[in-house]
N, C-alpha and C. Protein backbone atom coordinates (compact mmCIF):
# COMPACT_ATOMS: atom_id res chain seq x y z
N UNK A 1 -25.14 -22.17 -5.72
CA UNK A 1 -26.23 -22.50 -6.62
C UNK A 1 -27.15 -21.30 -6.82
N UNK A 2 -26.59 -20.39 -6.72
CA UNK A 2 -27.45 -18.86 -6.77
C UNK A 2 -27.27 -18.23 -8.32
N UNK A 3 -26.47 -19.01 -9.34
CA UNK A 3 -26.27 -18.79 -10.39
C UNK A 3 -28.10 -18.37 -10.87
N UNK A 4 -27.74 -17.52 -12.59
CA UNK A 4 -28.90 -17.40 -13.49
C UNK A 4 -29.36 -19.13 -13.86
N UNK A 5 -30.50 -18.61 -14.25
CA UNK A 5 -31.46 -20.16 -14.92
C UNK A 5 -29.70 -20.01 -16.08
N UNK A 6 -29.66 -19.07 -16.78
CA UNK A 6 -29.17 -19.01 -18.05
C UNK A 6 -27.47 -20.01 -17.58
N UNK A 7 -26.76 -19.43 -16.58
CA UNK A 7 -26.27 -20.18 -16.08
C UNK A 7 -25.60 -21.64 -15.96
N UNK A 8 -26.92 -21.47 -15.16
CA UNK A 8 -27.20 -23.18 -15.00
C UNK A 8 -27.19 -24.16 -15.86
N UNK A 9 -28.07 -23.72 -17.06
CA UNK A 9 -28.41 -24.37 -18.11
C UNK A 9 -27.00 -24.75 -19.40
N UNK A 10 -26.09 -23.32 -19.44
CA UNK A 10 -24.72 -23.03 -19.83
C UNK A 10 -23.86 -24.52 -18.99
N UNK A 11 -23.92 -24.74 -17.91
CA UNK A 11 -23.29 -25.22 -16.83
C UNK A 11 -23.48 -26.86 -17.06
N UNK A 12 -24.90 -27.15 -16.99
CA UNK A 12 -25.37 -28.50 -17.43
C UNK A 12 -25.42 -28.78 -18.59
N UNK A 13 -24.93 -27.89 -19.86
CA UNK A 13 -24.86 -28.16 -20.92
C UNK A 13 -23.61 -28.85 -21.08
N UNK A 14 -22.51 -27.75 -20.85
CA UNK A 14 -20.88 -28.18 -20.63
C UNK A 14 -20.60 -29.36 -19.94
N UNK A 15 -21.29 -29.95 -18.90
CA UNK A 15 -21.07 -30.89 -17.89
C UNK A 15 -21.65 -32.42 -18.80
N UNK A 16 -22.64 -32.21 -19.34
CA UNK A 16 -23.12 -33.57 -20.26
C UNK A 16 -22.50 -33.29 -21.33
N UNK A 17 -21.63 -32.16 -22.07
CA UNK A 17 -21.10 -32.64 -23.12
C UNK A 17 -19.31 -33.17 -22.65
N UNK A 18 -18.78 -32.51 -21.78
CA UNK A 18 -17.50 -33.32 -20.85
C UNK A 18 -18.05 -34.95 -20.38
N UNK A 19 -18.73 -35.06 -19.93
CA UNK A 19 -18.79 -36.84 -19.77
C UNK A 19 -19.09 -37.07 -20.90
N UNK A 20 -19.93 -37.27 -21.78
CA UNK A 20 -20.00 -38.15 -23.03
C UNK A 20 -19.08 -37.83 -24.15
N UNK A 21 -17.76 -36.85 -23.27
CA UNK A 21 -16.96 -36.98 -24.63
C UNK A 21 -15.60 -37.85 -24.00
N UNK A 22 -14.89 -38.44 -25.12
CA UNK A 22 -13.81 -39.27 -24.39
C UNK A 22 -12.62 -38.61 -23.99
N UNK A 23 -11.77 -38.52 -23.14
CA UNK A 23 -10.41 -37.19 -22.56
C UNK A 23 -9.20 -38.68 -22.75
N UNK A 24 -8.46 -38.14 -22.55
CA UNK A 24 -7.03 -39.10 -22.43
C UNK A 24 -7.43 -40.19 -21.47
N UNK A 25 -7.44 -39.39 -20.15
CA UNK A 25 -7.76 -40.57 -18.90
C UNK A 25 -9.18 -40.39 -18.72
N UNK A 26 -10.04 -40.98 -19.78
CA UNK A 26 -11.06 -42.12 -19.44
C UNK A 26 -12.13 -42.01 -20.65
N UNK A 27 -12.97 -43.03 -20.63
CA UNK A 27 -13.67 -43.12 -21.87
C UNK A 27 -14.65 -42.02 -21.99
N UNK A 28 -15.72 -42.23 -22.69
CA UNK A 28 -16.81 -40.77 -22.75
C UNK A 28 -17.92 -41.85 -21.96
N UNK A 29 -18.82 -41.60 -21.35
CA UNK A 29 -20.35 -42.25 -20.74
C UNK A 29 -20.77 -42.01 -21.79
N UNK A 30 -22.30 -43.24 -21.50
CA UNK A 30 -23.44 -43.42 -22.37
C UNK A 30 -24.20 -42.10 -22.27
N UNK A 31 -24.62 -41.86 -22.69
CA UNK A 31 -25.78 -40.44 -22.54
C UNK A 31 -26.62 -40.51 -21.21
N UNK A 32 -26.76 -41.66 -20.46
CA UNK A 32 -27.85 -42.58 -20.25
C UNK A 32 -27.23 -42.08 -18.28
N UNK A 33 -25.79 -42.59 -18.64
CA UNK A 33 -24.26 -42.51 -17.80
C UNK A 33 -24.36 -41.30 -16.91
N UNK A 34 -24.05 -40.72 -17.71
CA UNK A 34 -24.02 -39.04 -17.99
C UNK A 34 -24.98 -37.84 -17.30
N UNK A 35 -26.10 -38.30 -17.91
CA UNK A 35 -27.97 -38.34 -17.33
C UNK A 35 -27.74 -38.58 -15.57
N UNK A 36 -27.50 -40.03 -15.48
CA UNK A 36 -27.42 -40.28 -14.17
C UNK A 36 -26.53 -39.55 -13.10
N UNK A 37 -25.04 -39.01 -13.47
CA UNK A 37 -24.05 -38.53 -13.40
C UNK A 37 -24.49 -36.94 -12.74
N UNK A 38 -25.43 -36.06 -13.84
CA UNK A 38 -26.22 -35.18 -13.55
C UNK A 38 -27.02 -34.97 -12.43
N UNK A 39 -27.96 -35.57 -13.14
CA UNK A 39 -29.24 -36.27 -11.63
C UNK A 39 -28.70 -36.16 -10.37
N UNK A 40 -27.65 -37.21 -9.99
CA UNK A 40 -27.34 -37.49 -8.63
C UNK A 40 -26.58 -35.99 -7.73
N UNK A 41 -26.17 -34.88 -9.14
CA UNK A 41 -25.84 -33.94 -8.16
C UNK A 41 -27.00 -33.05 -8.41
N UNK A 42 -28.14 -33.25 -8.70
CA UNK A 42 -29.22 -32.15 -8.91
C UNK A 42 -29.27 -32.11 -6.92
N UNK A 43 -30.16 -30.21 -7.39
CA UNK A 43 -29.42 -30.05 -5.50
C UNK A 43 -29.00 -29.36 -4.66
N UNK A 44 -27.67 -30.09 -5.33
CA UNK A 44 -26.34 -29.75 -4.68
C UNK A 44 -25.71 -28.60 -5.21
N UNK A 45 -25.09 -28.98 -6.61
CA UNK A 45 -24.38 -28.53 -7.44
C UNK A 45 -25.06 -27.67 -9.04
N UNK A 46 -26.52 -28.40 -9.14
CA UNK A 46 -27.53 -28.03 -10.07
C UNK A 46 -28.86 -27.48 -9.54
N UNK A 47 -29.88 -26.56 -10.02
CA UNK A 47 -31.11 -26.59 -9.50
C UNK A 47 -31.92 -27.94 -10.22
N UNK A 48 -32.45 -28.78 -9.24
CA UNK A 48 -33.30 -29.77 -9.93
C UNK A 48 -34.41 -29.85 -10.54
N UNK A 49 -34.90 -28.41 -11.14
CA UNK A 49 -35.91 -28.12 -11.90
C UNK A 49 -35.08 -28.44 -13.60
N UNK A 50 -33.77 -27.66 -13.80
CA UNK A 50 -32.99 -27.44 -14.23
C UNK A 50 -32.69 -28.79 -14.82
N UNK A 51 -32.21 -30.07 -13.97
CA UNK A 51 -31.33 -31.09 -14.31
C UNK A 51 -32.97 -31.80 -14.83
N UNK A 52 -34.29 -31.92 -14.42
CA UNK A 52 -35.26 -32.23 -14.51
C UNK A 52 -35.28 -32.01 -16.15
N UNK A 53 -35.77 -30.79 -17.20
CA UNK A 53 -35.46 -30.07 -17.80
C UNK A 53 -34.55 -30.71 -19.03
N UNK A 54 -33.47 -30.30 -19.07
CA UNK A 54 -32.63 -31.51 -19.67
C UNK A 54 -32.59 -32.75 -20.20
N UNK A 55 -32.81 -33.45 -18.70
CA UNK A 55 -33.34 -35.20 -19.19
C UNK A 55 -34.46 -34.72 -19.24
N UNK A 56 -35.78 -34.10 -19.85
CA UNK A 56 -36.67 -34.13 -20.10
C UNK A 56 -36.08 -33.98 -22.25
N UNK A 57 -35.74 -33.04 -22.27
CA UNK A 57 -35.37 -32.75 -23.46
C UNK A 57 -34.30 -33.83 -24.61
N UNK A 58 -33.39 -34.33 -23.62
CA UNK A 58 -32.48 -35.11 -24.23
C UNK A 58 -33.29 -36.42 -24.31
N UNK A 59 -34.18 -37.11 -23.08
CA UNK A 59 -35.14 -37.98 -23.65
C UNK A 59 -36.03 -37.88 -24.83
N UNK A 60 -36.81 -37.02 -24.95
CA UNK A 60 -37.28 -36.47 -25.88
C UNK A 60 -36.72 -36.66 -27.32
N UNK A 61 -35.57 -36.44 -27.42
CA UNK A 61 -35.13 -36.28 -28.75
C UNK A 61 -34.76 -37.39 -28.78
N UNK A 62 -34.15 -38.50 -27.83
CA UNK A 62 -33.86 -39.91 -28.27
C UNK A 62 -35.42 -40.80 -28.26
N UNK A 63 -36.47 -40.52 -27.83
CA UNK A 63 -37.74 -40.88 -28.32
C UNK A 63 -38.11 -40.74 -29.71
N UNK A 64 -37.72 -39.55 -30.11
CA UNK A 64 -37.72 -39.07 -31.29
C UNK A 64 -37.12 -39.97 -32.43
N UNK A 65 -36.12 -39.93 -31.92
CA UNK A 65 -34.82 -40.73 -33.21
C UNK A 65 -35.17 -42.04 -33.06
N UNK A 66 -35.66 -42.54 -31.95
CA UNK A 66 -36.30 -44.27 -31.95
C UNK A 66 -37.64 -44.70 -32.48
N UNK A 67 -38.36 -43.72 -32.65
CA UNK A 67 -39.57 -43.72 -33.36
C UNK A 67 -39.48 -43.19 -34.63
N UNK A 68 -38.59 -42.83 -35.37
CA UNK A 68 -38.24 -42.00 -36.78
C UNK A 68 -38.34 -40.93 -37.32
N UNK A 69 -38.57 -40.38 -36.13
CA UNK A 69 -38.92 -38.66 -36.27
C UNK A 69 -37.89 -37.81 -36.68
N UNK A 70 -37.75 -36.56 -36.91
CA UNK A 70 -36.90 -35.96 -36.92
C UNK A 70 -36.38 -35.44 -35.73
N UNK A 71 -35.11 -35.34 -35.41
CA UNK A 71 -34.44 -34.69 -33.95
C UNK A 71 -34.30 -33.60 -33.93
């Protein structure tokens, strides 16, 4: 976990767009799924400022789109 912020961010990008997409063997997660999926290895495998960050942003923009804003 000694990776760059830039990294990381590269890393947790790829990782929430692999779960919410669907592969042969198995469906895609909810965003929501996915989020959680993240989270639970913030840590370990992520810095949890980092995974913090993210679901800060991806909430954000689904606040956005539920209130009629632009995303």
């Amino acid at each position: 976990m000694n990776d760059s912020i830039e990294s990381q961010v590269a890393g947790l990008v790829d990782a929430y767009l692999t779960l919410t997409t669907a592969r042969d063997d198995r469906p895609a997660l909810t965003s929501d799924e996915a989020l959680w999926a993240i989270w639970r290895a913030a840590g370990e495998r992520y810095k949890a400022e980092v995974v913090d960050a993210l679901i800060e942003v991806i909430g954000g923009r689904r606040a956005q789109s539920a209130e009629g804003l632009p995303s």
